[in-house]
Each structure stands twice: as C-alpha cells, then as structure tokens.
Protein backbone atom coordinates (compact mmCIF):
# COMPACT_ATOMS: atom_id res chain seq x y z
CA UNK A 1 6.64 12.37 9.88
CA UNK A 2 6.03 9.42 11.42
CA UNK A 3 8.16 6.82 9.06
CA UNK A 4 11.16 7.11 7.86
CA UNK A 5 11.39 7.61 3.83
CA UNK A 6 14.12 6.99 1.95
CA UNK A 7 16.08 9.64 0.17
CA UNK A 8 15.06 8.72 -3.12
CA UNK A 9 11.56 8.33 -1.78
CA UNK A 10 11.79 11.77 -0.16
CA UNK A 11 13.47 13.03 -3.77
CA UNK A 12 10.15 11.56 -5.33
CA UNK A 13 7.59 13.15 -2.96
CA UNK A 14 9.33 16.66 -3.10
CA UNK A 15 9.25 16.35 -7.14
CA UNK A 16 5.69 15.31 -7.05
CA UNK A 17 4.51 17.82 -4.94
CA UNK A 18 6.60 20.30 -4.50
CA UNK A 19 6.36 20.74 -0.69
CA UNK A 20 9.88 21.71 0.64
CA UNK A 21 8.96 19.56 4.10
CA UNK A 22 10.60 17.23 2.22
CA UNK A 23 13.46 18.35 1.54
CA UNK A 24 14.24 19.50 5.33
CA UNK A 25 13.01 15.67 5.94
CA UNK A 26 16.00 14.75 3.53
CA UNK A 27 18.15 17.14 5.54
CA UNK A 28 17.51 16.00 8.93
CA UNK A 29 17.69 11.88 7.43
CA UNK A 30 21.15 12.52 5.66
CA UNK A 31 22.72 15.17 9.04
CA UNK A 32 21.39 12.30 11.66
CA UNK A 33 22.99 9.58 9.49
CA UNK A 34 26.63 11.50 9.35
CA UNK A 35 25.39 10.78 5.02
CA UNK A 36 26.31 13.28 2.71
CA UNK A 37 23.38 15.70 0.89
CA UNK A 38 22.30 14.42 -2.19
CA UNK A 39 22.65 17.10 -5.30
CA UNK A 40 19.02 17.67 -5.23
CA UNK A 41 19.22 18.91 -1.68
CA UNK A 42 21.91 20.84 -2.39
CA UNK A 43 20.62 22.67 -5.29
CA UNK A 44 17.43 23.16 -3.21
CA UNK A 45 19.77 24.80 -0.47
CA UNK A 46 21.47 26.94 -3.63
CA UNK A 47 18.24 27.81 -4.70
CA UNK A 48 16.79 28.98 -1.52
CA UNK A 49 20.15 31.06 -0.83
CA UNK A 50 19.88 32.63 -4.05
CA UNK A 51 15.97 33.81 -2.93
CA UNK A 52 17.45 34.57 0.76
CA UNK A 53 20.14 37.34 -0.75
CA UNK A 54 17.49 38.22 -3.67
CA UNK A 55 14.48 38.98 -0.70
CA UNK A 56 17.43 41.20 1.05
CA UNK A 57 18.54 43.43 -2.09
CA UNK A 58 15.26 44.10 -2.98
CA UNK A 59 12.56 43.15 -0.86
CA UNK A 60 10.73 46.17 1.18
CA UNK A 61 11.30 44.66 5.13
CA UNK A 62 7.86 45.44 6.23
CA UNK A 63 6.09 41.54 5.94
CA UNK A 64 9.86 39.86 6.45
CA UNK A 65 8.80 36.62 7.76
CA UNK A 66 6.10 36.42 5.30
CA UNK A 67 8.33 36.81 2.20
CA UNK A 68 11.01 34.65 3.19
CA UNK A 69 7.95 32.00 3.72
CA UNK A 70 6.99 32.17 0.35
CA UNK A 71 10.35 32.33 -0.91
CA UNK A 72 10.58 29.00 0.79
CA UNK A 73 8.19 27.85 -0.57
CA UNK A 74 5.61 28.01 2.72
CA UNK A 75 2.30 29.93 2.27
CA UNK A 76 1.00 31.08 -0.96
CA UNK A 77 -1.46 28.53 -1.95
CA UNK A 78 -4.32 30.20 -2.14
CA UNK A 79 -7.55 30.87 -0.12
CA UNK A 80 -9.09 27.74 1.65
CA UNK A 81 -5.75 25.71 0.75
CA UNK A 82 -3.66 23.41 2.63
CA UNK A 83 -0.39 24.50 3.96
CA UNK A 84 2.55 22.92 4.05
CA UNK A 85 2.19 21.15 7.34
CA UNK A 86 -1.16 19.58 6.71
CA UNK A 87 0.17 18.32 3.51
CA UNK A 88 2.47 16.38 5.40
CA UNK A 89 0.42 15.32 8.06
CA UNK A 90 -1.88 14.12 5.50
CA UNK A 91 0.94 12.71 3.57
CA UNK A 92 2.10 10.62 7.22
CA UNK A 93 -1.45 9.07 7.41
CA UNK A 94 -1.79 8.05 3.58
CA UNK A 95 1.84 6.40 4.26
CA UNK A 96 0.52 4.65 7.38
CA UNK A 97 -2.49 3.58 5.04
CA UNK A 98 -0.08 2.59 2.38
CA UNK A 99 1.77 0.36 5.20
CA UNK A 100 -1.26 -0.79 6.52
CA UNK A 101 -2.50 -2.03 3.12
CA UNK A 102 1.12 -4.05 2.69
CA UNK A 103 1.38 -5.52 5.77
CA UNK A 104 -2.20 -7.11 5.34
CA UNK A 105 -1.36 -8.74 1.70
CA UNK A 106 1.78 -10.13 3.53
CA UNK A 107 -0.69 -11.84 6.53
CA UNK A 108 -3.14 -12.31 3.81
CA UNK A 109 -0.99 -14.04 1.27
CA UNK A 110 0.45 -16.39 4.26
CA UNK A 111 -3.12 -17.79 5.06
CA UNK A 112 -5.72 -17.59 2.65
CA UNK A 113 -6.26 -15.68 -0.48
CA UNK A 114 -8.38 -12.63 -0.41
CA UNK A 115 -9.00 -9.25 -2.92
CA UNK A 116 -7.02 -6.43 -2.78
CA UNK A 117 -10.72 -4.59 -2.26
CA UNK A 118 -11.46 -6.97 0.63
CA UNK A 119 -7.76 -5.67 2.37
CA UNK A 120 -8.71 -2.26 1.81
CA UNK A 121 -12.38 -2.32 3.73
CA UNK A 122 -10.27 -4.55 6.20
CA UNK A 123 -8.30 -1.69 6.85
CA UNK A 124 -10.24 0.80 7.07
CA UNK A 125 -11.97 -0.74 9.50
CA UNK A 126 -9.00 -0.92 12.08
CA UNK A 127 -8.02 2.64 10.92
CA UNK A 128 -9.80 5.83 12.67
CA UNK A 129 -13.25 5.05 10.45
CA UNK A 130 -12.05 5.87 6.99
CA UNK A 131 -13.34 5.06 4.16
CA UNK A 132 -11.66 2.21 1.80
CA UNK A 133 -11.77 4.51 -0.90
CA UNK A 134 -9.44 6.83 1.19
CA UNK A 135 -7.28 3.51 1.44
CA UNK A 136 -7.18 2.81 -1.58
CA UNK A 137 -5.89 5.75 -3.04
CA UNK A 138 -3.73 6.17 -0.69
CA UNK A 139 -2.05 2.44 -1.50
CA UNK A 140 -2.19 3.38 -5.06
CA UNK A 141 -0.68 7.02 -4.76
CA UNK A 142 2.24 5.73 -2.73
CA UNK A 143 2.82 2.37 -5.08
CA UNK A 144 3.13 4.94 -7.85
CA UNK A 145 5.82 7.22 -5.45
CA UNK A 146 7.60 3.94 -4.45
CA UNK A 147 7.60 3.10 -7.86
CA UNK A 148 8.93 6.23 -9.33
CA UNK A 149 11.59 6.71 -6.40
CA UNK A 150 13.01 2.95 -7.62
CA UNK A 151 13.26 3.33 -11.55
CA UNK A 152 14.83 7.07 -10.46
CA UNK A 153 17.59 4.61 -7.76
CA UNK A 154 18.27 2.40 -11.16
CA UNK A 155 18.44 5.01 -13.60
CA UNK A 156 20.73 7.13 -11.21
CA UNK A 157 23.55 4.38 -10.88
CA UNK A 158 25.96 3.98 -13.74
C-alpha cells in the first residue's frame, strides 16, 4: 500500500470489507512503530489460530496451502472475482484518488472557488485517464471510511 493508514482507518477498511490485507497492514504499522496490537488485531490473530489448529485436527492434507488460504481468509470469492491483492491495489489507487481530490480543494479553496465536480474532472485528468466518476466515488467511499474510522476513535476513548 502505498500510504500509510491509520489504525483506526485500517480497523474501518478491514470491517468494511473484510479483506485480512488489512489487518497484516495493521500488523506491520503497529511492529515497525515498537506500538502495541490493538484488540481487534489480536482477536483476528486468535481467530486465525483457532482455524490454524482446527485445519490440522481435521482437515485432509492433500490441498494444504489452499485451505489454510481460505481459512485466512485469501481465495474463495468466487469465479471471475477479485482476490485479495487486487482489492488492495485497487483500494491504494482509490486512496491516491481520495488524496488527490483533497489536496485540490485545499489549492482550490486558497485561490478561487470552484465545484467539487469541476475538482473531480480536474483530477482525472492528471490521473492515468480515469474517469471523474471513478474519482468521485472513490472521494466519497473514502470520506465515508475516514468518517467512520473517526466517530469509531471518539466513541472508543472514555
């Protein structure tokens, strides 16, 4: 991923789509930053032990890597589906989008006022030819994440 999220952002995208990237993301943010794992990560990690010692006791060995995959919640998703990784590729451009879109209302707001449609076909532009419809939603699905990741922060802290 090519931008950092926070944890409570990463908390937010794991919840919304379910894509365990995220929490290895959360992992490897939290390990680098000598932090301690948050409870959700950790009750991931539970979780995924629990399947681990589950897929040994009773899972036939002959597609190992396969099963413990899918127990991780890799694969599985259906014919002509996404995996995992393209999720989060596609996830890494929508939040370059989304960052796009924000720093242009900043420069836009400094020198002359302009529509939030007129920033989106502005960026698109500079992007690799995309539409501003693909901007767009991509500003709107991560101002809903960001969104949900800050009234999760406030309704966290005592």
């Amino acid at each position: 991923m090519n931008a950092d999220l926070n944890i409570d952002e990463l908390k937010e995208a794991f919840e919304q789509t379910g894509n365990p990237v995220f929490v290895w993301y959360a992992i490897l943010n939290t390990a680098s930053h000598n932090a301690p794992q948050p409870v959700w990560v950790r009750d991931y990690l539970h979780s995924m032990a629990l399947k681990m010692v589950d897929l040994f006791w009773s899972h036939p060995h002959r597609n190992e890597a396969e099963a413990v995959g899918k127990a991780f919640g890799f694969g599985g998703s259906g014919k002509g589906q996404n995996g995992k990784f393209a999720e989060i590729h596609k996830f890494d451009r929508d939040l370059l989008f989304y960052n796009s879109v924000v720093g242009e209302i900043a420069r836009a707001s400094k020198t002359k006022p302009t529509t939030l449609e007129w920033i989106y076909e502005h960026v698109a532009k500079e992007t690799l030819n995309v539409s501003a419809a693909s901007v767009r939603r991509a500003h709107l699905r991560f101002t809903k994440l960001k969104h949900d990741a800050n009234q999760l922060n406030t309704s966290e802290k005592p």
